[in-house]
Protein backbone atom coordinates (compact mmCIF):
# COMPACT_ATOMS: atom_id res chain seq x y z
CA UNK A 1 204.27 254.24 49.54
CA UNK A 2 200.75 253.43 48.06
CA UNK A 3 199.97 250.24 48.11
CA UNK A 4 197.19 247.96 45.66
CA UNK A 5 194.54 247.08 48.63
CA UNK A 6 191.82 245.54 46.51
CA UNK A 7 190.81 246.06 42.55
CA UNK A 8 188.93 249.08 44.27
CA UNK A 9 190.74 249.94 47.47
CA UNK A 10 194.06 251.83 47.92
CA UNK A 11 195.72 251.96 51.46
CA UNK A 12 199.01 254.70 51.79
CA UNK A 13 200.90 252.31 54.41
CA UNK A 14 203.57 254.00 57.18
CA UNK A 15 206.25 252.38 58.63
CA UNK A 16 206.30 252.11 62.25
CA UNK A 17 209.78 251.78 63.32
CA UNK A 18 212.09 254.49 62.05
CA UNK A 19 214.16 255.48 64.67
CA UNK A 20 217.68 254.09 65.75
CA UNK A 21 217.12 253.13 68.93
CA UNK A 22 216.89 250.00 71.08
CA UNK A 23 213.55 249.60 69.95
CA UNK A 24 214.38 249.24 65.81
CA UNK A 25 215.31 245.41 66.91
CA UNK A 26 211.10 244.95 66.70
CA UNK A 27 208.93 246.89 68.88
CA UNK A 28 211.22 246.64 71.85
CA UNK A 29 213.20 243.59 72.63
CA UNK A 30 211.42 240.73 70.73
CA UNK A 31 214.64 240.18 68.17
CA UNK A 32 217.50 240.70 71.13
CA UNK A 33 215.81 238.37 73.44
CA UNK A 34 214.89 236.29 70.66
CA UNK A 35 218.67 235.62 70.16
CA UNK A 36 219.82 236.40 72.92
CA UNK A 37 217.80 235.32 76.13
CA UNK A 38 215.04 232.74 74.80
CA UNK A 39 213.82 231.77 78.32
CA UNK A 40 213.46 235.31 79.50
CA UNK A 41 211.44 235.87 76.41
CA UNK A 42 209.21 232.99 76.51
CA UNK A 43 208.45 234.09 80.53
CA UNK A 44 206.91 237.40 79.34
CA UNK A 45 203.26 235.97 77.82
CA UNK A 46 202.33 235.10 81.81
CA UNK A 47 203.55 238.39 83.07
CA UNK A 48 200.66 240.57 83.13
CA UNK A 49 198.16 238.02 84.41
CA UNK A 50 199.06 237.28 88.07
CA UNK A 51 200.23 239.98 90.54
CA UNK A 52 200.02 239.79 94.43
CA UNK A 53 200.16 243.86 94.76
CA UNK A 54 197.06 244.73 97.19
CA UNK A 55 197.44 248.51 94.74
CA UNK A 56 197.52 246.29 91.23
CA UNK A 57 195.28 247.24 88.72
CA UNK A 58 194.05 250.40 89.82
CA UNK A 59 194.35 252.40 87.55
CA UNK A 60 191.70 254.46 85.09
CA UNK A 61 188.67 253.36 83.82
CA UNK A 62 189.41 253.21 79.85
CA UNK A 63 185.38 253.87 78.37
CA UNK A 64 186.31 256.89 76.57
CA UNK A 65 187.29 256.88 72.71
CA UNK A 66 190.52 258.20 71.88
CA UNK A 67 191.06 260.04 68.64
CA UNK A 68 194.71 259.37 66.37
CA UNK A 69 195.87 259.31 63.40
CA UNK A 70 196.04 255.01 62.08
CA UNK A 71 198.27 253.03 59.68
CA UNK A 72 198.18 249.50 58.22
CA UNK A 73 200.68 247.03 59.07
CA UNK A 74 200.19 242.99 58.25
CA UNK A 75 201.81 239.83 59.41
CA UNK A 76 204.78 238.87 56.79
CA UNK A 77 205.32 242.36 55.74
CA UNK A 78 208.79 242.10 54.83
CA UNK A 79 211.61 244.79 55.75
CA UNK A 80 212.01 247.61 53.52
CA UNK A 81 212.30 251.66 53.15
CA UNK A 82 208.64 252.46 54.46
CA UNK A 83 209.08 250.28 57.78
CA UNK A 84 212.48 251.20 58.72
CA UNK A 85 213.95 248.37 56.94
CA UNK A 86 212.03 246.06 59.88
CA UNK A 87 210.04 242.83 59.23
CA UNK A 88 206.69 241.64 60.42
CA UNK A 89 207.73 238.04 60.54
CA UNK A 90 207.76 238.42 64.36
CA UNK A 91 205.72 240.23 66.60
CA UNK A 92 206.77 241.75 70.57
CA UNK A 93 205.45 238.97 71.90
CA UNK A 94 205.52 235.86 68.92
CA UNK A 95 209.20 235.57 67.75
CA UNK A 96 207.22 232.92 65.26
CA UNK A 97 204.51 235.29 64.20
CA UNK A 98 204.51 234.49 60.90
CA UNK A 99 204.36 230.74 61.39
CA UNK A 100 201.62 231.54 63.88
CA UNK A 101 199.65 233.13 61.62
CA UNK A 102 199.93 230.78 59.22
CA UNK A 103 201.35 232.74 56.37
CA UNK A 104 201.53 236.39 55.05
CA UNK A 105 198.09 238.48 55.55
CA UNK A 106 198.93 240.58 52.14
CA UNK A 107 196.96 243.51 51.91
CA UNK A 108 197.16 242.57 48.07
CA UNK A 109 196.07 239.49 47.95
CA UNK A 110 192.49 239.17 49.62
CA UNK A 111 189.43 236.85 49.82
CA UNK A 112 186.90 238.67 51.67
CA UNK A 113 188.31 240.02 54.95
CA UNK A 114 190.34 236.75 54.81
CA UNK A 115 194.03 236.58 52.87
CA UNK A 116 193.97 234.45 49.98
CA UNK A 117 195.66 231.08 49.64
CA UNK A 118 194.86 230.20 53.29
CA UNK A 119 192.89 230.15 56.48
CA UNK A 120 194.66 231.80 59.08
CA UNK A 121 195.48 230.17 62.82
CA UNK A 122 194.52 233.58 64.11
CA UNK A 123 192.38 236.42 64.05
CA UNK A 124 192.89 238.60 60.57
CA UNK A 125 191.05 241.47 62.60
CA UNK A 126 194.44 242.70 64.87
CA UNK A 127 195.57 245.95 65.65
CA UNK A 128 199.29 247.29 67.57
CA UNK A 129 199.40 249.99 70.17
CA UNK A 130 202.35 251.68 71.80
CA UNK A 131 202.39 249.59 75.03
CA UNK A 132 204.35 246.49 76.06
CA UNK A 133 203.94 245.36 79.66
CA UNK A 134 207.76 243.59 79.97
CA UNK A 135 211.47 245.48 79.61
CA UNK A 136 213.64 244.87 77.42
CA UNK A 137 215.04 242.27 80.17
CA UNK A 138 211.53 240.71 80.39
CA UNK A 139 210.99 241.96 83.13
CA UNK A 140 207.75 243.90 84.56
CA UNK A 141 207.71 246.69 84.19
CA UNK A 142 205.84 248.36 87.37
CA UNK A 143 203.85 250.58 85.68
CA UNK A 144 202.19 247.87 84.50
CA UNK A 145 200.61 247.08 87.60
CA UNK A 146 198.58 250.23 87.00
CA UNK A 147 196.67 248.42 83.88
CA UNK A 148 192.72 248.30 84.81
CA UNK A 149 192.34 244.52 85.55
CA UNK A 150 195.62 243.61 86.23
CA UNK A 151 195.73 240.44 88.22
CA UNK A 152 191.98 239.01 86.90
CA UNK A 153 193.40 236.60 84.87
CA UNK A 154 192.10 238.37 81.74
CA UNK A 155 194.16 239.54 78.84
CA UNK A 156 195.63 243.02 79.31
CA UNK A 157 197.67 243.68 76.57
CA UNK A 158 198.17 240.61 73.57
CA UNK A 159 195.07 239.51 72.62
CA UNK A 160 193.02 242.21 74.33
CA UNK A 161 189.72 243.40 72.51
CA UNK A 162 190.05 246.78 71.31
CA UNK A 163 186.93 248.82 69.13
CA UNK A 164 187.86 251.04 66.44
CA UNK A 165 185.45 253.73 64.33
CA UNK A 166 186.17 255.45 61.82
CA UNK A 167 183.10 257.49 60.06
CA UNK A 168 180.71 256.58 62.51
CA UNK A 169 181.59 253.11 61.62
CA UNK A 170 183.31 250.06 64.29
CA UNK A 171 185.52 247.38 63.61
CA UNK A 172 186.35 244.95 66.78
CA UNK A 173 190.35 243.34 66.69
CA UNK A 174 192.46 241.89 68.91
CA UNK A 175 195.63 243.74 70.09
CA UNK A 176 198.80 241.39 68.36
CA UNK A 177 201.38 243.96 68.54
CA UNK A 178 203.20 246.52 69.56
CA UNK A 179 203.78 249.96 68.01
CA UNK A 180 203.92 252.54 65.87
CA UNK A 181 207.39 253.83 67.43
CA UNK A 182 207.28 252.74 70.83
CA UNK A 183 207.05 250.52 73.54
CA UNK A 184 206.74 252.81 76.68
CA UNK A 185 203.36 254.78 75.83
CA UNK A 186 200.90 253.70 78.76
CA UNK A 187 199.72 257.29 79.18
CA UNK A 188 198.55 256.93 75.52
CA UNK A 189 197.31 253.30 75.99
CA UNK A 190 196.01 253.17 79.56
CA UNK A 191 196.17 256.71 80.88
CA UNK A 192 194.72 260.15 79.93
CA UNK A 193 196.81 261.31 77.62
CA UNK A 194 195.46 262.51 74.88
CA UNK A 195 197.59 261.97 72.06
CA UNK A 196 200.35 259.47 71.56
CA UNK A 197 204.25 260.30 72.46
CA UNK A 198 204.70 259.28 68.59
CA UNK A 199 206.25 262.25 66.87
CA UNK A 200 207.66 260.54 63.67
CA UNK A 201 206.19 260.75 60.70
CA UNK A 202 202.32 261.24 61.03
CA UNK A 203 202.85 260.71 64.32
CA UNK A 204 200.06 257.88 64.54
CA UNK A 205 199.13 255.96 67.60
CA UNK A 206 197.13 253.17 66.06
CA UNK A 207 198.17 250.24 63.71
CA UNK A 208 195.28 247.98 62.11
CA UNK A 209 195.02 245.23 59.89
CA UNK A 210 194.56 244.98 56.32
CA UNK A 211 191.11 243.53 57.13
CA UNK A 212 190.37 246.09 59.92
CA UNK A 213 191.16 248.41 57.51
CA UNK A 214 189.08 247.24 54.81
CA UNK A 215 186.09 246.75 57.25
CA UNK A 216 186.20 250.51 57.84
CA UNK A 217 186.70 251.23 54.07
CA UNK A 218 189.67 253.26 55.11
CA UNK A 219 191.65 254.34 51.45
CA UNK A 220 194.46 256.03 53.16
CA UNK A 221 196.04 256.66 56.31
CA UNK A 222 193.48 258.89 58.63
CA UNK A 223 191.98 259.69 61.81
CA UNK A 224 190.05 256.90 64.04
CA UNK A 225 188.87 256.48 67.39
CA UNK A 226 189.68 253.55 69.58
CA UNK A 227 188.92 252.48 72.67
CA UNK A 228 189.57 248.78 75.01
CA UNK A 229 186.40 246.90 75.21
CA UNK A 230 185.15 243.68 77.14
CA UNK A 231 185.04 240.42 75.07
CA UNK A 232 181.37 239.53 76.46
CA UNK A 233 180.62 243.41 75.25
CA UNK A 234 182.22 242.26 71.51
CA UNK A 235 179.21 241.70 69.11
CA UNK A 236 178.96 239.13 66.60
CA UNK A 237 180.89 239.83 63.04
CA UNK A 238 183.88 238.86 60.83
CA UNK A 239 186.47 239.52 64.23
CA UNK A 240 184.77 236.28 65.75
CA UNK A 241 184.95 233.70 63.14
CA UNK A 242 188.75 233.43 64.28
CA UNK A 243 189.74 234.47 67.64
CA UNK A 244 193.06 233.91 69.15
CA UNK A 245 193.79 232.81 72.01
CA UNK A 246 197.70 232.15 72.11
């Protein structure tokens, strides 16, 4: 489905959740435990900061950029045929995305790198990789305790700084959510793998924002690079006049 970006800017967007799994309740278990276990949900944002495992966090040094094919996804997008029928309203970790955002970040309706109508609560710069650090159950999951860092206190997954080029040129966003098609990727996301486990469609292992996206001056769906950086290593640009911090 091609999609209006700007007066001057088309974007080809991909669903990210196509399959019939578990996981086509949003990204994992967001939706079940939304309804079903609120308090098990709601325990899941502290999870990957504390950790009294002597062997936590080592696990590989992530410098290197890793090359995949990206798509655009947005808070608000509503459920239809190119998303497998599944919403953006909520995210794998903010059952009130939407809300939290502070409305929908249209790829059609733009001011700048900004959505028009209103300022956003959070950062429009956000991308979604294959990782979540909780089960289904909202639990741990131990692999986790292999994440670089784990334990410092520091972001490892929401909210993390990630840097993505495309034509020799870098964006900066914040990791929001979690996809394209899958939840269990960490040899993709914090490994050495060197492609995703995604095999659907274009079999991408990067989502970005419409105003990633536009930052790039990516028209269609192709290949970028990506790589986790530091926030004091972040430089100055659109990313920072909003970061979040939820």
């Amino acid at each position: 489905m091609t999609v209006n970006f700007s007066a001057n800017l088309q974007l080809i967007f991909h669903g990210h959740i196509r399959g019939q799994s578990m996981y086509n309740l949003k990204r994992g278990f967001a939706i079940a435990v939304l309804l079903a276990a609120p308090s098990c949900y709601l325990g899941t944002h502290d999870s990957a900061y504390a950790s009294h495992d002597p062997q936590a966090g080592q696990g590989i040094a992530m410098s290197d950029f890793k090359k995949t094919i990206t798509t655009v996804f947005w808070v608000g997008e509503d459920a239809n045929d190119d998303n497998g029928h599944i919403h953006n309203h909520a995210s794998y970790w903010d059952p009130d995305w939407l809300k939290s955002f502070g409305g929908i970040d249209s790829p059609k309706r733009r001011k700048g790198f900004m959505p028009a109508g209103f300022t956003p609560k959070e950062n429009p710069f956000y991308i979604a990789l294959p990782f979540a650090e909780v089960d289904q159950n909202g639990k741990l999951k131990p692999v986790a305790k292999k994440i670089p860092g784990f334990g410092e206190g520091k972001p490892l997954t929401r909210n993390r700084w990630v840097e993505v080029r495309y034509k020799g040129k870098s964006v900066y966003a914040q990791w929001a959510d979690v996809g394209p098609f899958g939840e269990d990727d960490f040899d993709w996301v914090f490994g050495n793998a060197k492609q995703p486990k995604n095999r659907m469609g274009e079999k991408a292992g990067l989502d970005i924002s419409p105003a990633a996206a536009s930052y790039l001056g990516m028209t269609e769906n192709d290949k970028t690079e990506w790589r986790f950086v530091e926030e004091s290593d972040v430089p100055d640009g659109p990313w920072k006049v909003i970061v979040t911090r939820s």
